[in-house]
Structure formats: structure tokens, C-alpha cells
C-alpha atoms as a PDB file:
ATOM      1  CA  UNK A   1     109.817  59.242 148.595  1.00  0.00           C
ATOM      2  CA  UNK A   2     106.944  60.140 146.221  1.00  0.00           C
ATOM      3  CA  UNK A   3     104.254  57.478 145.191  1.00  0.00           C
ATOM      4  CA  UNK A   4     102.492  57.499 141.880  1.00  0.00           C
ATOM      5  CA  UNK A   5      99.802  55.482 140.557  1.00  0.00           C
ATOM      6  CA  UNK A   6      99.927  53.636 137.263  1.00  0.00           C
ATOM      7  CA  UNK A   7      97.418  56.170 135.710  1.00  0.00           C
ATOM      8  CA  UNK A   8      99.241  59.056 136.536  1.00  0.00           C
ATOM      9  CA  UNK A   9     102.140  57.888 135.164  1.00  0.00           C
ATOM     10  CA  UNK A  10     100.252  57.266 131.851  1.00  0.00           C
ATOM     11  CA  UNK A  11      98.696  60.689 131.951  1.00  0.00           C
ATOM     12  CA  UNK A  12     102.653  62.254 132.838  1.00  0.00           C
ATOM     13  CA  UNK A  13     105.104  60.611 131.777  1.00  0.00           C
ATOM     14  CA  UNK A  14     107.339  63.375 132.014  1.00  0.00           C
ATOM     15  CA  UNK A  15     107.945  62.845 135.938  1.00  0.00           C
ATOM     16  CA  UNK A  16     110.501  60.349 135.067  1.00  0.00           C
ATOM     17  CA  UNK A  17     112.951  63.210 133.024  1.00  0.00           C
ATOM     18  CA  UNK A  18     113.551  65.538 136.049  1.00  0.00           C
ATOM     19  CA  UNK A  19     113.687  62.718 138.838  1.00  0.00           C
ATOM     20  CA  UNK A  20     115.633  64.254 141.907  1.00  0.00           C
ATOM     21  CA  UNK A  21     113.871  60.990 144.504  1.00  0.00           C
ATOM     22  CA  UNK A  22     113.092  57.863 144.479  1.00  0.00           C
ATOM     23  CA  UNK A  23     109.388  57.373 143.360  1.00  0.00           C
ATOM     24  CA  UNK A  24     107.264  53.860 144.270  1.00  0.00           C
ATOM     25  CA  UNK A  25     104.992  53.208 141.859  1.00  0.00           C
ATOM     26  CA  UNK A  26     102.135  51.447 143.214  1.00  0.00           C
ATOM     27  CA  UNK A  27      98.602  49.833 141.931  1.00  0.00           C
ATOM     28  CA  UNK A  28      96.341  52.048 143.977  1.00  0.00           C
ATOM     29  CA  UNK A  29      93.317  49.066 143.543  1.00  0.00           C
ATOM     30  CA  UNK A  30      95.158  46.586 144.724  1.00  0.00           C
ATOM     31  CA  UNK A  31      97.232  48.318 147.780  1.00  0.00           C
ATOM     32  CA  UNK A  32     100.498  46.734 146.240  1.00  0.00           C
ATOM     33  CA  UNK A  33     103.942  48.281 145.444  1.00  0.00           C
ATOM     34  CA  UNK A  34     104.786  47.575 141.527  1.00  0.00           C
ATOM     35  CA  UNK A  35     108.198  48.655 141.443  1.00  0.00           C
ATOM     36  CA  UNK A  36     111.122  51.156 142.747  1.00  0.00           C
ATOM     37  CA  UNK A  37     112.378  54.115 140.619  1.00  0.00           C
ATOM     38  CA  UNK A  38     115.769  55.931 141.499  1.00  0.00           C
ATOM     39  CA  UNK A  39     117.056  58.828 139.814  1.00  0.00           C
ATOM     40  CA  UNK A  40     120.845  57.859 138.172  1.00  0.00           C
ATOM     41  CA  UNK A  41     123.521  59.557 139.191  1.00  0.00           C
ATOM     42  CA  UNK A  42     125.349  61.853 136.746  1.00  0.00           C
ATOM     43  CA  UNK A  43     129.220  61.017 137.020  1.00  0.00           C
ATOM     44  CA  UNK A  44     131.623  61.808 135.007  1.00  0.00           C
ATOM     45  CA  UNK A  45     132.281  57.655 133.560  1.00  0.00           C
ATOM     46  CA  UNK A  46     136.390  58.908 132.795  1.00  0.00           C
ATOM     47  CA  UNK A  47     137.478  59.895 136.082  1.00  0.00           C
ATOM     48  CA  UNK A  48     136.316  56.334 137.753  1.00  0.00           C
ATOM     49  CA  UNK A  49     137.745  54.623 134.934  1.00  0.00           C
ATOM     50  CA  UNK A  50     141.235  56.603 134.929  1.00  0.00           C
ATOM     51  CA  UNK A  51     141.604  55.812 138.797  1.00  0.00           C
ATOM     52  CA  UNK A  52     145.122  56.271 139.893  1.00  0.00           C
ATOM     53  CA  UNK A  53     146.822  56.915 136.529  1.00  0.00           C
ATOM     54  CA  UNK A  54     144.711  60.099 135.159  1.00  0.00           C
ATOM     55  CA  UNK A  55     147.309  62.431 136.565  1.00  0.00           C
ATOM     56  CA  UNK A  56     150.308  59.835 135.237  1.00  0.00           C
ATOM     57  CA  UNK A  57     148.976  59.935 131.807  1.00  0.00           C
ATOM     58  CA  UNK A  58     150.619  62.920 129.518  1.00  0.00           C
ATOM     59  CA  UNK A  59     148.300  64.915 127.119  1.00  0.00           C
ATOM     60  CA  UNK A  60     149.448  64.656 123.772  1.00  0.00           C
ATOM     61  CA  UNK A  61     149.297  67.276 120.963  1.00  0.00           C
ATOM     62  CA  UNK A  62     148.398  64.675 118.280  1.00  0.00           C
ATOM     63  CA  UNK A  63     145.050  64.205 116.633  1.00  0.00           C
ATOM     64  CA  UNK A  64     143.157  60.983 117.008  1.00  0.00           C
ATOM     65  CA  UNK A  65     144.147  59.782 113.354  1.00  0.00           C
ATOM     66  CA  UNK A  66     147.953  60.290 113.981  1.00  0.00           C
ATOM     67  CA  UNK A  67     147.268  57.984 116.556  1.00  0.00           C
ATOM     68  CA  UNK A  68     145.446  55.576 115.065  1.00  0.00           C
ATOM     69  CA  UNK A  69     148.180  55.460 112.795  1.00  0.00           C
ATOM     70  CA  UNK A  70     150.959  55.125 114.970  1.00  0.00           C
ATOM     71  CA  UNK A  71     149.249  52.045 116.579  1.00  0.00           C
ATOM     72  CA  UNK A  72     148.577  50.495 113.224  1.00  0.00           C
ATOM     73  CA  UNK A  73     152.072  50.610 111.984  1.00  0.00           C
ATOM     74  CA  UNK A  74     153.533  49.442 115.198  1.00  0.00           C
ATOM     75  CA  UNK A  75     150.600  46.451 115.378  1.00  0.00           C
ATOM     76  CA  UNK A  76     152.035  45.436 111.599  1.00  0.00           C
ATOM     77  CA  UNK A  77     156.067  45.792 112.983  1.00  0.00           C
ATOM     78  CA  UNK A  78     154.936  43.349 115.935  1.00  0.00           C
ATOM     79  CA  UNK A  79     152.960  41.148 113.493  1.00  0.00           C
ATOM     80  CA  UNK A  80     155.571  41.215 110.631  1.00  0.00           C
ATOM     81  CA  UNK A  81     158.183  42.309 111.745  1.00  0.00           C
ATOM     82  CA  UNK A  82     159.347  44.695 110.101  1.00  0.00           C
ATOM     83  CA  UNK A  83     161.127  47.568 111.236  1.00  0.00           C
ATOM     84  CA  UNK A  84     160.955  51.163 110.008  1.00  0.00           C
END
């Protein structure tokens, strides 16, 4: 764990764009610890929110308007009823 004082961090603030540890940032007059920095963790956000059904779900070989489409004329069936 790396510790850095306020100054430095005013002089470099580029320590904070290639974190790789946590770094404690601490008031070097006072002998007192400011505050905690972790480095995030770079995780694909899809594959936690597929879970279980990302190898269920087919690909499709329409484009996102087609979609959009299809959704909006099924939404105004439900709503309407109508029938095509």
C-alpha cells in the first residue's frame, strides 16, 4: 500500500489514472489518515448482468431499429388491440 501526501497529490495528479494498489492518502502535519483509494476493477458489466441466460439467449441478425420496431408495434397490439 503506497501513502501520499496531500501536496503530492496536488503536484501529480496523474497517480490516480494508472492505479494498480490501494494508496492512503494522509496529512503528513498532522500524522492522520484522510482517506482510502482503491483501484476499480475492470469487468466486463454484460457478463454479470446476463448470469445464467447469456448462453440461452439467441443472436439475432436484425439491426437495433428492426427491433425497436417490432417492440413498438407489438406494445400498440397489446395496448389497442389490434392485430396485424
Amino acid at each position: 500500500m503506497l501513502s501520499i501526501g496531500i501536496g503530492e497529490i496536488q503536484k501529480n495528479t496523474s497517480v490516480f489514472s494508472n492505479l494498480t494498489e490501494a494508496i492512503q492518502i494522509i496529512d503528513k502535519r498532522k500524522k492522520q489518515v484522510l482517506a482510502m483509494v482503491y483501484p476499480i476493477q475492470n469487468q466486463s458489466i454484460v457478463d454479470k448482468l446476463a448470469g445464467k441466460y447469456k448462453d440461452i439467449v439467441k443472436a439475432t441478425t436484425l439491426s437495433t431499429q428492426d427491433i425497436k420496431n417490432l417492440a413498438m408495434t407489438q406494445a400498440m397490439e397489446e395496448k389497442y388491440g389490434l392485430s396485424s
